[in-house]
N, C-alpha and C. Protein backbone atom coordinates (compact mmCIF):
# COMPACT_ATOMS: atom_id res chain seq x y z
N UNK A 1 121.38 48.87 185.02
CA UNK A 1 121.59 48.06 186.19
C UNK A 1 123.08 47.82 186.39
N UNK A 2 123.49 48.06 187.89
CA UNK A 2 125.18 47.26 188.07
C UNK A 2 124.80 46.07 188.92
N UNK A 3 126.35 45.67 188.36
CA UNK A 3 125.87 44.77 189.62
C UNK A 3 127.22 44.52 190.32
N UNK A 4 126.77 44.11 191.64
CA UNK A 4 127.72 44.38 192.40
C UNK A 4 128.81 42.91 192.64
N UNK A 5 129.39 42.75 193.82
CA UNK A 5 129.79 41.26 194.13
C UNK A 5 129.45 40.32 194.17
N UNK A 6 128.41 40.45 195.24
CA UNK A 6 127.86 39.32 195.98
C UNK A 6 126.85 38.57 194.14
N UNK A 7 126.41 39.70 193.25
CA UNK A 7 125.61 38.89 192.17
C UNK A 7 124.66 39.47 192.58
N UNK A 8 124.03 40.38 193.61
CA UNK A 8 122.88 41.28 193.55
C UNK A 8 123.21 42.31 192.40
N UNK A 9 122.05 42.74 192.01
CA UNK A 9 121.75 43.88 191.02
C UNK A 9 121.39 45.25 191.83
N UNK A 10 122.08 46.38 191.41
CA UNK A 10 121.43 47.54 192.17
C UNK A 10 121.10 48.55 190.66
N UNK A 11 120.42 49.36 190.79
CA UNK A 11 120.06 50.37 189.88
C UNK A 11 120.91 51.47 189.69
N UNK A 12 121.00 52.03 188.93
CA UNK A 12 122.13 52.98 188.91
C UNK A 12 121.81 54.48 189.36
N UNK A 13 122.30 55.32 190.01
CA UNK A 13 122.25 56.07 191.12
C UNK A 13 121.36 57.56 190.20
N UNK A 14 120.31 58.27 190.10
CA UNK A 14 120.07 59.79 189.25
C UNK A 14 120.92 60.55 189.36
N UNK A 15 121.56 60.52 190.70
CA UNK A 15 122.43 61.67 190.86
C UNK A 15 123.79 61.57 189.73
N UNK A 16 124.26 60.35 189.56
CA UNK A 16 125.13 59.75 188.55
C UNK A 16 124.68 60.53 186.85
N UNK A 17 123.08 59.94 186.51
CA UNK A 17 122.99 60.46 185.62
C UNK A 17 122.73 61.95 185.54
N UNK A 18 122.72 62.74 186.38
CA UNK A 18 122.59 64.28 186.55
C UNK A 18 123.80 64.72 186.09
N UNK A 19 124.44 64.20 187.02
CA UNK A 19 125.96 64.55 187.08
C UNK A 19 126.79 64.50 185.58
N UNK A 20 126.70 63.54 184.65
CA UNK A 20 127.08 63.58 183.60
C UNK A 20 126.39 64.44 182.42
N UNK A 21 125.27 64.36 182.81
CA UNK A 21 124.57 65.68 181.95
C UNK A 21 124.90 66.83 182.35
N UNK A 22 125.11 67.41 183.11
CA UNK A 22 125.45 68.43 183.74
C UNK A 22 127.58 68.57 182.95
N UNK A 23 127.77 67.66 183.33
CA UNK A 23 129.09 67.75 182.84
C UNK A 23 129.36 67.85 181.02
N UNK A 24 128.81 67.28 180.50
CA UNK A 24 128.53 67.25 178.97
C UNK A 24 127.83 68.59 178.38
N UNK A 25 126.88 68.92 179.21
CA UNK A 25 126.55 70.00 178.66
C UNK A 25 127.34 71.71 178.65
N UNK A 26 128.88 71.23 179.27
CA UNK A 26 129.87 72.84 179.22
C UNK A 26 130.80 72.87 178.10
N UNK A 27 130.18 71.74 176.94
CA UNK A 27 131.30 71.95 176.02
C UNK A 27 131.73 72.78 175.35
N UNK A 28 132.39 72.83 174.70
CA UNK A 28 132.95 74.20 173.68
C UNK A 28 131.75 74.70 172.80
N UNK A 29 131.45 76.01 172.80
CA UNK A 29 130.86 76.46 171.96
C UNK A 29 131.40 77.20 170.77
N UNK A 30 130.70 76.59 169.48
CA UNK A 30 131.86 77.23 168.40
C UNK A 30 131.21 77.99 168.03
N UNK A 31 131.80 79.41 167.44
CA UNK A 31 130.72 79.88 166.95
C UNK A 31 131.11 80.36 165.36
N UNK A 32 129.86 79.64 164.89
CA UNK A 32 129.68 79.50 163.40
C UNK A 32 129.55 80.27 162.57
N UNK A 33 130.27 80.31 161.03
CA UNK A 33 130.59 81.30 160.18
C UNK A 33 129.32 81.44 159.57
N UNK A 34 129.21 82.73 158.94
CA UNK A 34 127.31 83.32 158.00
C UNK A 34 127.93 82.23 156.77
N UNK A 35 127.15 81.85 156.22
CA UNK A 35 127.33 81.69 154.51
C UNK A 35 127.36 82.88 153.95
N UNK A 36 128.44 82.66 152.73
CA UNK A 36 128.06 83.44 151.85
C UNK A 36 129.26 84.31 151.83
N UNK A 37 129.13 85.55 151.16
CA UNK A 37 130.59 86.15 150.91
C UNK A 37 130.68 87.57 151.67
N UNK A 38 131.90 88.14 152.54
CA UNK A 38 131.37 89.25 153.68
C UNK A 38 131.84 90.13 152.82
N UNK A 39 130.66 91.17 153.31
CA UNK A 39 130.23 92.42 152.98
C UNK A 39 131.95 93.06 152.42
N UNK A 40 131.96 93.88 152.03
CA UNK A 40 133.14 94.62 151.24
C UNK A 40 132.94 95.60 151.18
N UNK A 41 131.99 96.49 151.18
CA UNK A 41 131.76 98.30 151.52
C UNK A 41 130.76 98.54 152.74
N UNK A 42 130.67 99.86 153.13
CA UNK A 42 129.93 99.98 154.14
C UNK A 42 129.16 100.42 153.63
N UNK A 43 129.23 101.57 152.20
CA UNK A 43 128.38 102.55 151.27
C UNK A 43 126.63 101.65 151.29
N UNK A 44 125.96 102.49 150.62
CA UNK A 44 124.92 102.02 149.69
C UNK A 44 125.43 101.58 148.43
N UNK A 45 125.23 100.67 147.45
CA UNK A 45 125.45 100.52 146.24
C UNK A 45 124.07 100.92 144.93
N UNK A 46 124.40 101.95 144.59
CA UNK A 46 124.00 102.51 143.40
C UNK A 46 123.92 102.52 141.65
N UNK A 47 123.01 102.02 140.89
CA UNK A 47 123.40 101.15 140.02
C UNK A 47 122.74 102.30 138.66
N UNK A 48 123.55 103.08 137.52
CA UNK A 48 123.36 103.86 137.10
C UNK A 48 123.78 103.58 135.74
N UNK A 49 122.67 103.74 134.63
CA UNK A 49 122.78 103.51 133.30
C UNK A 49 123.39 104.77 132.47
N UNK A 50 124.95 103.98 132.06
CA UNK A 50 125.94 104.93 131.21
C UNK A 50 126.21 104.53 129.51
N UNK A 51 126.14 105.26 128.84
CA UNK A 51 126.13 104.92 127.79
C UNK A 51 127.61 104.46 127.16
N UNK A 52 128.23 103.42 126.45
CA UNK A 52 129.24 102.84 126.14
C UNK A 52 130.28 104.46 125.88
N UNK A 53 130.00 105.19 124.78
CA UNK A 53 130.80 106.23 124.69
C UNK A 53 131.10 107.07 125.78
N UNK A 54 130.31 107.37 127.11
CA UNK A 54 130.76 107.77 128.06
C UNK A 54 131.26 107.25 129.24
N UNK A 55 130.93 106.01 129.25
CA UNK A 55 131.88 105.04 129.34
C UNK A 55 133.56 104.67 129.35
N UNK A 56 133.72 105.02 127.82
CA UNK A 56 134.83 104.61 127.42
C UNK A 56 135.36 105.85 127.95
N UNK A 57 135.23 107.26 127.83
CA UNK A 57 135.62 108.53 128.42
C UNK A 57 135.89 108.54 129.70
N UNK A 58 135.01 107.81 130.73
CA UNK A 58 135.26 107.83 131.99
C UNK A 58 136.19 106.94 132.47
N UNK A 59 137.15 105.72 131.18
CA UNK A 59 137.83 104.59 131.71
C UNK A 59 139.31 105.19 131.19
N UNK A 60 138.82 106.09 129.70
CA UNK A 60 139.98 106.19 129.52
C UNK A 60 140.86 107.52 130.92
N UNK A 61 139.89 107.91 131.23
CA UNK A 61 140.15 109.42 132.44
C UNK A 61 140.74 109.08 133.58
N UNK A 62 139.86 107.27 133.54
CA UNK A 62 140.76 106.60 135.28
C UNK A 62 141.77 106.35 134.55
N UNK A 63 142.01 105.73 133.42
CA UNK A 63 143.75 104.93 133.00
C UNK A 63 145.01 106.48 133.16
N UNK A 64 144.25 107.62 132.76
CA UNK A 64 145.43 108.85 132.78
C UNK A 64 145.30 109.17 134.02
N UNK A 65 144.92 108.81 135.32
CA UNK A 65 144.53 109.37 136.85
C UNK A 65 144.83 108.19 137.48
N UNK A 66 145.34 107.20 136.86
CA UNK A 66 145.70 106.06 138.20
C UNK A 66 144.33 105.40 138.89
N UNK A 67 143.48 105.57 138.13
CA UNK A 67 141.77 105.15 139.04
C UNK A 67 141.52 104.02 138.40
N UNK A 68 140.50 103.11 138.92
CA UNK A 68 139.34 102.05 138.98
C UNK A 68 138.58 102.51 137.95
N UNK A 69 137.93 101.66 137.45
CA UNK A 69 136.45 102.40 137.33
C UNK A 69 135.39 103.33 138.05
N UNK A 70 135.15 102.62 138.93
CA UNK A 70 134.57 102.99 140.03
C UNK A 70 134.96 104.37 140.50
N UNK A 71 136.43 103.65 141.20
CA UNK A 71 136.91 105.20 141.82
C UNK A 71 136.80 106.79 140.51
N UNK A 72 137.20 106.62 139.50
CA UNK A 72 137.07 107.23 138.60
C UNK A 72 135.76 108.13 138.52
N UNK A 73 134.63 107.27 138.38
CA UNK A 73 133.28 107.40 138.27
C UNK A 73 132.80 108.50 139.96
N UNK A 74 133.31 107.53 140.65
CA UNK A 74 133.00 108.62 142.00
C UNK A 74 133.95 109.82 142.05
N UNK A 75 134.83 110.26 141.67
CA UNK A 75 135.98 111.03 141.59
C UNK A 75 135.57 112.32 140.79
N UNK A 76 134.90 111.84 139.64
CA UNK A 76 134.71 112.46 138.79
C UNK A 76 133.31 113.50 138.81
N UNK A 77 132.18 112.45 139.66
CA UNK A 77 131.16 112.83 140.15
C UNK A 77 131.93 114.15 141.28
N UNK A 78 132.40 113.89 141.97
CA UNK A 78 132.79 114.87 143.13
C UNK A 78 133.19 116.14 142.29
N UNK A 79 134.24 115.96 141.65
CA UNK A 79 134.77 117.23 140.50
C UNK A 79 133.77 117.96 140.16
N UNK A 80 132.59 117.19 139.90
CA UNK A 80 131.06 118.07 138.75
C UNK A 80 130.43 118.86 139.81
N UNK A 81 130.72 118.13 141.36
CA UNK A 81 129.71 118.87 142.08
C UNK A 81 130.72 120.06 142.80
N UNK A 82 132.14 119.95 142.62
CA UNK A 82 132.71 121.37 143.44
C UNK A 82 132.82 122.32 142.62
N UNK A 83 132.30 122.06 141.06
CA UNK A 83 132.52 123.23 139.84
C UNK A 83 131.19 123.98 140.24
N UNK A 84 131.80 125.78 140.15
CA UNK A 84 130.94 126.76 140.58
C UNK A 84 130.23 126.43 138.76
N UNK A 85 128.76 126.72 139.24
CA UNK A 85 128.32 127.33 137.55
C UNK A 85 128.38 129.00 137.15
């Protein structure tokens, strides 16, 4: 209810309350981060049981080649498959 001068009461106008809903509802939309930690390869990840001694062969091969583990391991795989038998 307003009220006006005179001490009459008038009701307050819909179009009023349209109008502010209408206005409230263009606020900023944020848009919200995933949880969790982002992706880091595009690959498949492949999970392959190596035995410690070949292992240690394939770490000591990245330390003399400048490689990862990993990279090593995939590097090395590639080598086996361009050797003619």
């Amino acid at each position: 209810m307003v009220r006006v001068r005179a001490g009459a009461e008038v009701g307050a106008s819909p179009r009023l309350a349209y109008t502010l809903y209408v206005i409230m509802a263009k606020s900023i939309t944020v848009k919200r981060k995933k949880a969790g930690r982002p992706a880091t390869g595009t690959e498949p990840l492949y999970g392959v049981r190596i035995s410690d001694e070949l292992m240690g062969q394939i770490q000591k091969w990245g330390r003399e080649n400048s490689a990862t583990r990993s990279e090593a391991i995939r590097r090395l795989v590639e080598i086996g498959l361009k050797v003619k038998k």
